[in-house]
Structures are given as structure tokens and as C-alpha cells.
N, C-alpha and C. Protein backbone atom coordinates (compact mmCIF):
# COMPACT_ATOMS: atom_id res chain seq x y z
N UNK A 1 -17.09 -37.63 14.71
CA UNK A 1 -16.28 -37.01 13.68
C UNK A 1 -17.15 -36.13 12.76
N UNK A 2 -18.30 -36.87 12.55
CA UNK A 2 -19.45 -35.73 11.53
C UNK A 2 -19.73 -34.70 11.97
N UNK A 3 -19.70 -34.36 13.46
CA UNK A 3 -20.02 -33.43 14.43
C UNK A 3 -18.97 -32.18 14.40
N UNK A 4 -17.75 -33.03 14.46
CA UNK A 4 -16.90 -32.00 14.52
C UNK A 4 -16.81 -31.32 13.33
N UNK A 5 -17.10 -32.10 11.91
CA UNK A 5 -16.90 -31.89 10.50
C UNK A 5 -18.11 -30.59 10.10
N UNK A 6 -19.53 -31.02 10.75
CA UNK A 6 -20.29 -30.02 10.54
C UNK A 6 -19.97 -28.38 10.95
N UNK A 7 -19.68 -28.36 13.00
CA UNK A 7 -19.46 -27.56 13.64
C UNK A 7 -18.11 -27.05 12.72
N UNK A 8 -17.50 -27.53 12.12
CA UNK A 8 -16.08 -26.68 11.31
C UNK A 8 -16.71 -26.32 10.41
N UNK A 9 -17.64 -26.50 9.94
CA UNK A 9 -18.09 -25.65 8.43
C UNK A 9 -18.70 -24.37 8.99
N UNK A 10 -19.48 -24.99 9.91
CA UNK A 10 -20.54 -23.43 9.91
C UNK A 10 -19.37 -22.31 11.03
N UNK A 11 -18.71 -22.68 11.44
CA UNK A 11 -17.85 -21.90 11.97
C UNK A 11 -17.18 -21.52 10.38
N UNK A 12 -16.13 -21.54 9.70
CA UNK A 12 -15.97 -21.03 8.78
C UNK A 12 -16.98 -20.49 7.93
N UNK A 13 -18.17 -20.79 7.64
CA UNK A 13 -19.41 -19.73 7.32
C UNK A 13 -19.24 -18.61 7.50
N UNK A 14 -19.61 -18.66 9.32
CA UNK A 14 -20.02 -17.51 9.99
C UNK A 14 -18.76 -16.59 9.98
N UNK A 15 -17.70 -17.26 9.79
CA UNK A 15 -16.28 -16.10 10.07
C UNK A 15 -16.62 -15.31 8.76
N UNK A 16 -16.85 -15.69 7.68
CA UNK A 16 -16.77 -15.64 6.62
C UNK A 16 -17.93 -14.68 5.91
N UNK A 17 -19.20 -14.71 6.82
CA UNK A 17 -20.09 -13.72 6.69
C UNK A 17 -19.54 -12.26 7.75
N UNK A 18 -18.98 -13.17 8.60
CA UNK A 18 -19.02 -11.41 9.63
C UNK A 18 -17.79 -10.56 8.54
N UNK A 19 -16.25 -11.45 8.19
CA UNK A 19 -15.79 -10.38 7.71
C UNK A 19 -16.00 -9.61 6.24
N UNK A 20 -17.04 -10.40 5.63
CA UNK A 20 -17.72 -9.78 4.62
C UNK A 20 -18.57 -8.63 5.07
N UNK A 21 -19.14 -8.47 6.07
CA UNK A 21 -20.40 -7.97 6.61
C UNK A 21 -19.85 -6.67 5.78
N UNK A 22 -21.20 -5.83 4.76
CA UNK A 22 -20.94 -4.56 4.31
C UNK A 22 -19.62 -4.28 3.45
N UNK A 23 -19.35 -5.30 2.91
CA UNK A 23 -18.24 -5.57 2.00
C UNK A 23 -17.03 -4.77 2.46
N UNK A 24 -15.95 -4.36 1.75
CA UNK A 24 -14.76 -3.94 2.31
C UNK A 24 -14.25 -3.93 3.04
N UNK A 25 -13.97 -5.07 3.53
CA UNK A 25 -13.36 -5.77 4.82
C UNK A 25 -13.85 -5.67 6.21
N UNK A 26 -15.16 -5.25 6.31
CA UNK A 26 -15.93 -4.79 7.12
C UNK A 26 -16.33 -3.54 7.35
N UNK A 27 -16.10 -2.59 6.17
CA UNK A 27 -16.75 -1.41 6.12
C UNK A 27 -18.07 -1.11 6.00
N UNK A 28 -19.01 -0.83 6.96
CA UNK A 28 -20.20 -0.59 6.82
C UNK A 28 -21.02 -0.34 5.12
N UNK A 29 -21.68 -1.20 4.80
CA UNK A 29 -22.16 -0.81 3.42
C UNK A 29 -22.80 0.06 3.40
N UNK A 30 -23.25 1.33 4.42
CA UNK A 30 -23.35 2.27 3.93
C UNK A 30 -22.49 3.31 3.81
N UNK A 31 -21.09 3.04 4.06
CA UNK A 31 -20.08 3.85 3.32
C UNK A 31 -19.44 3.72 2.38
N UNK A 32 -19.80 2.38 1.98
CA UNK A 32 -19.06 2.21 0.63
C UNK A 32 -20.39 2.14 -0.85
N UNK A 33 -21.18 2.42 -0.24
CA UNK A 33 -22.37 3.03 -1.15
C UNK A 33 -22.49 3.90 -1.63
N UNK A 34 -22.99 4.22 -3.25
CA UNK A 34 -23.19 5.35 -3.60
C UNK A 34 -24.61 5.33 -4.30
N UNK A 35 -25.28 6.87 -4.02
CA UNK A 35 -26.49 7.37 -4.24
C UNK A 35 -26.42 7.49 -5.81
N UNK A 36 -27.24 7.19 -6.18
CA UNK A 36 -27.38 7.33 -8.05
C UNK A 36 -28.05 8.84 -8.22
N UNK A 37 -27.94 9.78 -9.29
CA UNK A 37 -28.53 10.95 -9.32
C UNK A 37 -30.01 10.44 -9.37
N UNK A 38 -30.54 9.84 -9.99
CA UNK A 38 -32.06 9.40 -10.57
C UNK A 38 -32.38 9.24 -8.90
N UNK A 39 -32.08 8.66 -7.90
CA UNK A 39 -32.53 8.58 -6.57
C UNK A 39 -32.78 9.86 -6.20
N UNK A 40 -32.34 11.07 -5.92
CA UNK A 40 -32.49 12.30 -5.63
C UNK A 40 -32.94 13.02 -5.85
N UNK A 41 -33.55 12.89 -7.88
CA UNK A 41 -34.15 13.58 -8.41
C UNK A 41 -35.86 14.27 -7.81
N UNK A 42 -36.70 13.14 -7.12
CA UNK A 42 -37.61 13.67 -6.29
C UNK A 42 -37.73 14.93 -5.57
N UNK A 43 -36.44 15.00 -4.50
CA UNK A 43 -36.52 15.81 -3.56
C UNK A 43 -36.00 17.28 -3.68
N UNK A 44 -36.77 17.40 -2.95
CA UNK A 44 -35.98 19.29 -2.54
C UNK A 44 -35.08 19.50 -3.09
N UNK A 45 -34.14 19.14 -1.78
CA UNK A 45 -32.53 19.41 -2.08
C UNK A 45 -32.22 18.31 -2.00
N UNK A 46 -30.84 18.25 -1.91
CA UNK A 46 -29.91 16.69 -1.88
C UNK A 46 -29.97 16.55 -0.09
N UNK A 47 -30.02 17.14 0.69
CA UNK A 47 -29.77 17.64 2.01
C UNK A 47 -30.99 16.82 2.68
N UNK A 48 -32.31 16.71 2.14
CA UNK A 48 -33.41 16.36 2.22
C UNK A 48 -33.22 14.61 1.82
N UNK A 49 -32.74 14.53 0.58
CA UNK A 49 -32.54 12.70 -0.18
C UNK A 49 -31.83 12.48 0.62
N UNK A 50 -30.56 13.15 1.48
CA UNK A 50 -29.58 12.29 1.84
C UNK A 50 -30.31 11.59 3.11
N UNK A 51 -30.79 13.03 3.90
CA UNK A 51 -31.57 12.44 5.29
C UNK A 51 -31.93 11.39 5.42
N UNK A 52 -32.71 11.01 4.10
CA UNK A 52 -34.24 10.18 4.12
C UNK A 52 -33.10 8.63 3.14
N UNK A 53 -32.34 8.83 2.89
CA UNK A 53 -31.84 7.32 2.08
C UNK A 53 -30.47 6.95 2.83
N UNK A 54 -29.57 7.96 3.18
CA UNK A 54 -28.69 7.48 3.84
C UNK A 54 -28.16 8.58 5.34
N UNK A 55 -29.09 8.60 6.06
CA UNK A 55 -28.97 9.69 7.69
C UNK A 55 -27.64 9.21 7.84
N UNK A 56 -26.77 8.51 7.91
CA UNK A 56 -25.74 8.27 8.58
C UNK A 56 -24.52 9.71 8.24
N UNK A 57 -24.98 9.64 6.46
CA UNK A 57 -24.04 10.39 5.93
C UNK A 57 -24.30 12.15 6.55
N UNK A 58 -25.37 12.13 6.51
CA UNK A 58 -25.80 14.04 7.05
C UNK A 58 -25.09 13.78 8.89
N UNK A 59 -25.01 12.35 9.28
CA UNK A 59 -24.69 13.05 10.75
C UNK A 59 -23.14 13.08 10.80
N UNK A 60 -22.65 12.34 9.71
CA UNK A 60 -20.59 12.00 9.80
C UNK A 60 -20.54 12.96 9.29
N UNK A 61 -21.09 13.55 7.85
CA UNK A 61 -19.79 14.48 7.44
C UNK A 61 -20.03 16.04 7.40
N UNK A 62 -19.34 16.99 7.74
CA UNK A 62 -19.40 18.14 7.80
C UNK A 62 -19.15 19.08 6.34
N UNK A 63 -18.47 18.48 5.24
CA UNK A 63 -18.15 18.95 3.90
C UNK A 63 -18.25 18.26 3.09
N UNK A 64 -18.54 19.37 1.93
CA UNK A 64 -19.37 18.56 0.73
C UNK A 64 -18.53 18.91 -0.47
N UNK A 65 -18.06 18.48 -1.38
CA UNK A 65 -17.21 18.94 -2.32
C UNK A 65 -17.97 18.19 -3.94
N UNK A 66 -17.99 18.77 -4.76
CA UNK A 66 -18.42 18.26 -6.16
C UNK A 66 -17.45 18.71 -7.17
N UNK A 67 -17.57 17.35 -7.87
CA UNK A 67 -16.73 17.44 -8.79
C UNK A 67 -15.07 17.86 -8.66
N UNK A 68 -14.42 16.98 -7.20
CA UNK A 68 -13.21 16.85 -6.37
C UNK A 68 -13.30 18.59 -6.15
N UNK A 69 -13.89 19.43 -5.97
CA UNK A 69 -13.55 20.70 -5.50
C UNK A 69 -14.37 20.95 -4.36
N UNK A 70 -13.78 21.25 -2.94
CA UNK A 70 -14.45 22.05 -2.37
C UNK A 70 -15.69 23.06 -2.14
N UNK A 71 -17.03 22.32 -2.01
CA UNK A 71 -18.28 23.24 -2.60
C UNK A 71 -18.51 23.88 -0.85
N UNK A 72 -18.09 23.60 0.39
CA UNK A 72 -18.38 24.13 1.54
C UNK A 72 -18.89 23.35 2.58
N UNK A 73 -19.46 23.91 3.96
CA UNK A 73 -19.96 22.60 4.74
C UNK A 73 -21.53 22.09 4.71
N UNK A 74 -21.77 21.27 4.87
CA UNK A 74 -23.04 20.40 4.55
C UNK A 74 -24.08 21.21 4.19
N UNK A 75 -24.57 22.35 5.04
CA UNK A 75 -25.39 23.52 4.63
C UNK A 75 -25.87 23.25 3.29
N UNK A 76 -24.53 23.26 2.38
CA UNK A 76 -24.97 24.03 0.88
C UNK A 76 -25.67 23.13 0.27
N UNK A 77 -26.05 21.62 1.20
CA UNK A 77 -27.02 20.46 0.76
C UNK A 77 -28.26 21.28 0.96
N UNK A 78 -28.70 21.58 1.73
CA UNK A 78 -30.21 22.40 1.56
C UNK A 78 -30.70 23.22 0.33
N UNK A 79 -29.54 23.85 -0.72
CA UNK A 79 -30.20 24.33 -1.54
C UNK A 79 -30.73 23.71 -2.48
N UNK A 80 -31.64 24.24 -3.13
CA UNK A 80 -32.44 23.52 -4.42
C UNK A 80 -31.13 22.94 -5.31
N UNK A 81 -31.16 22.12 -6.41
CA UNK A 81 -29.91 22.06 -7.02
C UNK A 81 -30.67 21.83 -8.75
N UNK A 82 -30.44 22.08 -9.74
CA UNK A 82 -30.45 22.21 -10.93
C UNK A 82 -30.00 21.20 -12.06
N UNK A 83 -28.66 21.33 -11.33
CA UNK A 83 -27.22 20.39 -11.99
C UNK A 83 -28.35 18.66 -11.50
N UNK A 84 -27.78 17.88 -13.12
CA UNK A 84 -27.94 16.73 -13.17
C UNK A 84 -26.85 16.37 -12.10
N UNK A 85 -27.00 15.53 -11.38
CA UNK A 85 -26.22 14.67 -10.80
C UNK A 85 -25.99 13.38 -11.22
N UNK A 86 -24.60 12.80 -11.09
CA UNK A 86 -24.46 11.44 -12.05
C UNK A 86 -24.60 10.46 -10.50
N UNK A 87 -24.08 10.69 -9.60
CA UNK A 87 -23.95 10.09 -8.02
C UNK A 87 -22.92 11.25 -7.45
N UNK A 88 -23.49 10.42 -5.91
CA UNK A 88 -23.19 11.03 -4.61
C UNK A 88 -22.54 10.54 -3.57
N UNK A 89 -21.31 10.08 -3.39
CA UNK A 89 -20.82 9.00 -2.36
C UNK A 89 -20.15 9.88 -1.16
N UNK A 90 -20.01 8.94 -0.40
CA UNK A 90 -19.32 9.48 1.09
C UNK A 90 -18.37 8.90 1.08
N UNK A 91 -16.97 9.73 0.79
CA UNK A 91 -15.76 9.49 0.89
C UNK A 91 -15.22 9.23 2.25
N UNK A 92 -14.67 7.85 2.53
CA UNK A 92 -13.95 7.63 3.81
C UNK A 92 -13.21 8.61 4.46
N UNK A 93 -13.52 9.37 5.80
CA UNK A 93 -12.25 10.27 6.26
C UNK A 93 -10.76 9.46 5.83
N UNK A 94 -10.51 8.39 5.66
CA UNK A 94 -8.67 8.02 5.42
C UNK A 94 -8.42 8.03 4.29
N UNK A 95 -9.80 8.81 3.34
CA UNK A 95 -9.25 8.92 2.11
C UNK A 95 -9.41 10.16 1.87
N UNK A 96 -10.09 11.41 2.65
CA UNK A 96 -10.16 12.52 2.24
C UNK A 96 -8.79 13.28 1.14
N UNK A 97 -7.83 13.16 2.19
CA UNK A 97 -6.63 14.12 1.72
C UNK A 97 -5.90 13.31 0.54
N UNK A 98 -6.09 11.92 0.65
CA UNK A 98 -5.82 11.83 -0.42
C UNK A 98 -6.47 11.94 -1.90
N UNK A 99 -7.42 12.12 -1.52
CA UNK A 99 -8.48 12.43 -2.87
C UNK A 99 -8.70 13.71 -3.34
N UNK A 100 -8.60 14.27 -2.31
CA UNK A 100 -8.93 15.68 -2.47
C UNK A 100 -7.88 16.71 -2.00
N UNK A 101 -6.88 15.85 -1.64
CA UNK A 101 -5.83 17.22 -1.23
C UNK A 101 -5.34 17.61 0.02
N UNK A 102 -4.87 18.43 0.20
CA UNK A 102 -4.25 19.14 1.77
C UNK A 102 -5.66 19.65 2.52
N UNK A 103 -6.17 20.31 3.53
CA UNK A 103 -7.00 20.35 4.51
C UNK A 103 -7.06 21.83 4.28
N UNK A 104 -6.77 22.82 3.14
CA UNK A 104 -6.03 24.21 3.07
C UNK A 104 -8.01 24.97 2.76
N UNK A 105 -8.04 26.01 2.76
CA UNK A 105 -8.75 26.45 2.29
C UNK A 105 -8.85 26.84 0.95
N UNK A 106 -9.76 27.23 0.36
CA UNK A 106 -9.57 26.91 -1.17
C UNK A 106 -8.76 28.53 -1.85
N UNK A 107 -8.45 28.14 -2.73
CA UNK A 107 -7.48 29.31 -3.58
C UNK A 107 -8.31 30.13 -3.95
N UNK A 108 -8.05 31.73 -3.81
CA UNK A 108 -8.64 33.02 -4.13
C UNK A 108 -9.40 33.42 -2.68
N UNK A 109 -9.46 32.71 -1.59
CA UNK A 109 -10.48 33.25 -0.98
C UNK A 109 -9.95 34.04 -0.03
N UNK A 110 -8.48 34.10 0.29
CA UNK A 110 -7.78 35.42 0.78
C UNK A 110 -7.16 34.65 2.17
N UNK A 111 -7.70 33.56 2.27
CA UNK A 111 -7.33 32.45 3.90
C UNK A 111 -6.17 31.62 3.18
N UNK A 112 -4.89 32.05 3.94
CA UNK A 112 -3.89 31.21 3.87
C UNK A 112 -3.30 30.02 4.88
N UNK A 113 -3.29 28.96 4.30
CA UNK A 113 -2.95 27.71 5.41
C UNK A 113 -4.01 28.07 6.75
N UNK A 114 -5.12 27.56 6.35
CA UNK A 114 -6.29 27.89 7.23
C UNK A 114 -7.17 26.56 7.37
N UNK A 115 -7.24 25.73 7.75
CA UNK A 115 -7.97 24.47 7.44
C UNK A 115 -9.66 24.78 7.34
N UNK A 116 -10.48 24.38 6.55
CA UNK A 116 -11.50 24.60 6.03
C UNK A 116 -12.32 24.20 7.34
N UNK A 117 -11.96 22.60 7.83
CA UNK A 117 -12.98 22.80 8.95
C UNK A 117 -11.41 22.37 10.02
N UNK A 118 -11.67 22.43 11.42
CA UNK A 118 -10.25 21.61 12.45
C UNK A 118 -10.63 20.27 12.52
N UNK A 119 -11.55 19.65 12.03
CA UNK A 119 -11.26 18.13 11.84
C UNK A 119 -11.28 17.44 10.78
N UNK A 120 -11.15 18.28 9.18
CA UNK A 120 -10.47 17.75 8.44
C UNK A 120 -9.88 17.00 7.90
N UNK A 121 -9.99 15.66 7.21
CA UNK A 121 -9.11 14.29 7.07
C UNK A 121 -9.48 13.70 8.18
N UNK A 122 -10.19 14.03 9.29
CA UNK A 122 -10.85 13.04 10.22
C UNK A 122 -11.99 12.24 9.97
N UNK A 123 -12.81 13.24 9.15
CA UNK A 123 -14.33 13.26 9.18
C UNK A 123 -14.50 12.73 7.61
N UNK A 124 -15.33 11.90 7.24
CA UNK A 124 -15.62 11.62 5.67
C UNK A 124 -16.42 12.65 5.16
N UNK A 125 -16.39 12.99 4.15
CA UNK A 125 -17.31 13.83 3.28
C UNK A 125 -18.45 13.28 2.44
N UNK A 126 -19.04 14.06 1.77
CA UNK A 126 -19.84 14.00 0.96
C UNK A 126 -19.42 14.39 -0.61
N UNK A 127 -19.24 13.50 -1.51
CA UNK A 127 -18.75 14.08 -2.73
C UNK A 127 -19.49 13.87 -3.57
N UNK A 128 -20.08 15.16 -4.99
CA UNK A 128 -21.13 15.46 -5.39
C UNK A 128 -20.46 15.21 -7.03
N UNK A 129 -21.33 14.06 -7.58
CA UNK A 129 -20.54 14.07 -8.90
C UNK A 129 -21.38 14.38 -10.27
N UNK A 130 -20.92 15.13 -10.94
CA UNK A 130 -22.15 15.99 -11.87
C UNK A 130 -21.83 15.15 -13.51
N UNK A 131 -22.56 15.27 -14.12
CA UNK A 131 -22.38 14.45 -15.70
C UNK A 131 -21.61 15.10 -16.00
């Protein structure tokens, strides 16, 4: 009976660590992580910090938006950047559109109902948050 009493605990343990694993119901903790500006401050660009602290994010997402607006695709991580950054998180693709909107290209730029990239709301982003 102690046998069976033990083997039932650590079985509920282990269930209990896997569906924690990376918190959010099993969302990898490195997507539900966010980069602090003071982490980034070292490097180059952000394009460079992201590589080197979280690679996963430079290979998932194709667009980068700051401050919920549309800043373009990952590229515009290579430039030097100026702006304090407060953090940097990688928004779940199943939350893109809702966070940020329709898949449209951005207003003034002369592209109507044009999707910015064709996989769009598939792909998670990179969102850039300034003080």
C-alpha cells in the first residue's frame, strides 16, 4: 500500500511539473519572456541582443512593431537604436491581430488591404516597448 501511495505522489509531481514546464500551460518560457531594456543596452543593435539572449525569437518572427505600431520586418533590428527601451517581448502569433490589429498595411503608405507580410497572425512578433 506504501508503494502504491509513494508511486501516486511522484506521478502527480511529475504531471504537475511537465504541465507547468515554461509556465503558461506549457508555453515555452521563452515566449512568454520578456527582455528588460537595461539587457540590451550593451549591444549594437537590438538585432544583435536578441540573437545572443533569446535566438529563438530572430528565427520565429518576421515583424517588429514598437510601441503597438508597425515599425517593419526584423531587418530594422540591425539598426543602431537611441530610444531608451523599457522591454522587448515576443508576442504569441494567436495574439498578433488581436493586439495589434488587422494584417493591413499601415495607413499613408498608399497599399490598400495588402497584408504586410502573407503569414501574418501566423507568425509571433517582436514588440518594442519605449519609456
Amino acid at each position: 500500500m506504501r508503494t502504491r501511495i509513494v508511486a501516486l505522489s511522484l506521478a502527480l509531481v511529475a504531471g504537475a511539473c511537465a504541465s507547468g514546464a515554461g509556465g503558461g500551460g506549457g508555453i515555452p518560457a521563452e515566449e512568454t519572456e520578456i527582455v528588460g531594456g537595461g539587457e540590451v543596452i550593451e549591444y549594437t543593435n537590438i538585432y544583435t541582443a536578441l540573437r545572443e539572449l533569446r535566438p529563438s525569437w530572430i528565427r520565429r518572427a518576421r515583424e517588429v512593431f514598437v510601441d503597438r505600431e508597425f515599425a517593419g520586418d526584423i531587418g530594422i533590428l540591425r539598426r543602431s537604436f537611441s530610444e531608451e527601451i523599457r522591454y522587448i517581448e515576443l508576442v504569441p502569433a494567436r495574439d498578433v491581430v488581436r493586439t495589434f490589429g488587422p494584417c493591413q498595411a499601415p495607413d499613408g503608405t498608399g497599399i490598400i488591404d495588402t497584408p504586410r507580410d502573407p503569414q501574418c497572425g501566423t507568425r509571433p512578433v517582436i514588440h518594442i516597448v519605449r519609456y
